[in-house]
Protein backbone atom coordinates (compact mmCIF):
# COMPACT_ATOMS: atom_id res chain seq x y z
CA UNK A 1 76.37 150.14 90.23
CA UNK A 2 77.97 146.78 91.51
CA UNK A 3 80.10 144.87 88.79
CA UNK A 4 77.80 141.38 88.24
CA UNK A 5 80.32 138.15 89.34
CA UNK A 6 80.34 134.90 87.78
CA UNK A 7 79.93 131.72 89.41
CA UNK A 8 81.92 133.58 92.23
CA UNK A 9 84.55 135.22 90.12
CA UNK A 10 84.97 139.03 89.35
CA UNK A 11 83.92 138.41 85.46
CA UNK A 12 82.97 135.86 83.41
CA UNK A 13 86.77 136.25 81.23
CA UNK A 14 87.98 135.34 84.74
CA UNK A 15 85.92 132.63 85.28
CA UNK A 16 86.39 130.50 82.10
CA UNK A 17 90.41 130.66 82.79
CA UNK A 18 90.17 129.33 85.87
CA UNK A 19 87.38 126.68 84.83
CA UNK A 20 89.92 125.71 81.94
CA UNK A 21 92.83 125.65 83.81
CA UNK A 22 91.49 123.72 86.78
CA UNK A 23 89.24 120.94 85.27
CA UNK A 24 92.31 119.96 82.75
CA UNK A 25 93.75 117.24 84.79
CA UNK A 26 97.25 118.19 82.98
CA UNK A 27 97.09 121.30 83.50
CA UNK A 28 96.31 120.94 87.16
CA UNK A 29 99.11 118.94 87.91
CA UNK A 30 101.31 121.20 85.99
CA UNK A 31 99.79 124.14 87.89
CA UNK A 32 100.72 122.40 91.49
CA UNK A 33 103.75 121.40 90.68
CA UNK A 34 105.09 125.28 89.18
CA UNK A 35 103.51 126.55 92.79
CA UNK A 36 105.53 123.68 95.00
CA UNK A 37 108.63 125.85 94.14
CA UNK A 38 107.22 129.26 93.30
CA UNK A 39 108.81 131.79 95.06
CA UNK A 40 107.52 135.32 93.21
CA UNK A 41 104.42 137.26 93.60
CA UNK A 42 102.49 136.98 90.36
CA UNK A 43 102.33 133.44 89.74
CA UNK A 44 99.29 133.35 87.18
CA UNK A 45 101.28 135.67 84.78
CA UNK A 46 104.26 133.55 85.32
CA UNK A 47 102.75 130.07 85.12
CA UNK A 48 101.21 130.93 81.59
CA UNK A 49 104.07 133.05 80.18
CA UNK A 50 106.31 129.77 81.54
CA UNK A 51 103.58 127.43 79.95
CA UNK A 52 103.44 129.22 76.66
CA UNK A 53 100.07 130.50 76.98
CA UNK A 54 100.20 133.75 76.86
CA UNK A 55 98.65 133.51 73.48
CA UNK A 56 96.51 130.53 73.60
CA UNK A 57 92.53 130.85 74.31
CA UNK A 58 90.00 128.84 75.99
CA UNK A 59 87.53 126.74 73.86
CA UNK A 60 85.34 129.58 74.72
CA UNK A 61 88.19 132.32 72.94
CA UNK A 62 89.09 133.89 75.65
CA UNK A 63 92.74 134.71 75.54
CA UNK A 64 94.63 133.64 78.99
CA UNK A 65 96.18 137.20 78.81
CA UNK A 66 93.02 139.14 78.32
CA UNK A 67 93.08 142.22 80.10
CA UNK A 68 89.36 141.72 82.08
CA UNK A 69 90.80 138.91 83.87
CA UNK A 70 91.03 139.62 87.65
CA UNK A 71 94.55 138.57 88.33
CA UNK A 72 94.76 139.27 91.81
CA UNK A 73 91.73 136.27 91.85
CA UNK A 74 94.07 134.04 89.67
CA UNK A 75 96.89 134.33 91.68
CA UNK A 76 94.86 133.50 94.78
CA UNK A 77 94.16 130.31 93.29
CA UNK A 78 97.18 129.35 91.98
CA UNK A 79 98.24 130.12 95.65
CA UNK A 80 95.42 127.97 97.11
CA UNK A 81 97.40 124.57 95.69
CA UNK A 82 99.68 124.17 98.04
């Protein structure tokens, strides 16, 4: 059986933390401006461990470390900002 996406995104976990994460004008620009000079090769775990989210939740409670999220598709957009 074929995993059901979200809105385009492997899950729904997946989904919400980029939702969050984009639409935060903040957070956007703080986003852009860690990939402008990002030279390693997992940027979404480094952008929230840098951040201190690696603890914090969405308003929907899902945890920015949660182990559905897809991170290969949060590191593509991270990537997709410059």
């Amino acid at each position: 059986m074929k995993a059901e996406t979200v809105n385009g995104w492997a899950n729904r976990a997946t989904w919400l933390v980029s939702l969050n994460l984009q639409n935060e004008e903040s957070m956007y620009r703080a986003m852009v401006a860690f990939m402008e000079s990002y030279e390693g090769s997992d940027p979404y775990r480094d952008f929230i461990r840098e951040n201190g989210l690696d603890s914090a939740e969405t308003a929907e409670g899902v945890s920015f470390s949660d182990p559905a999220l897809n991170l290969e598709e949060l590191n593509e957009m991270l990537r997709e900002l410059i």
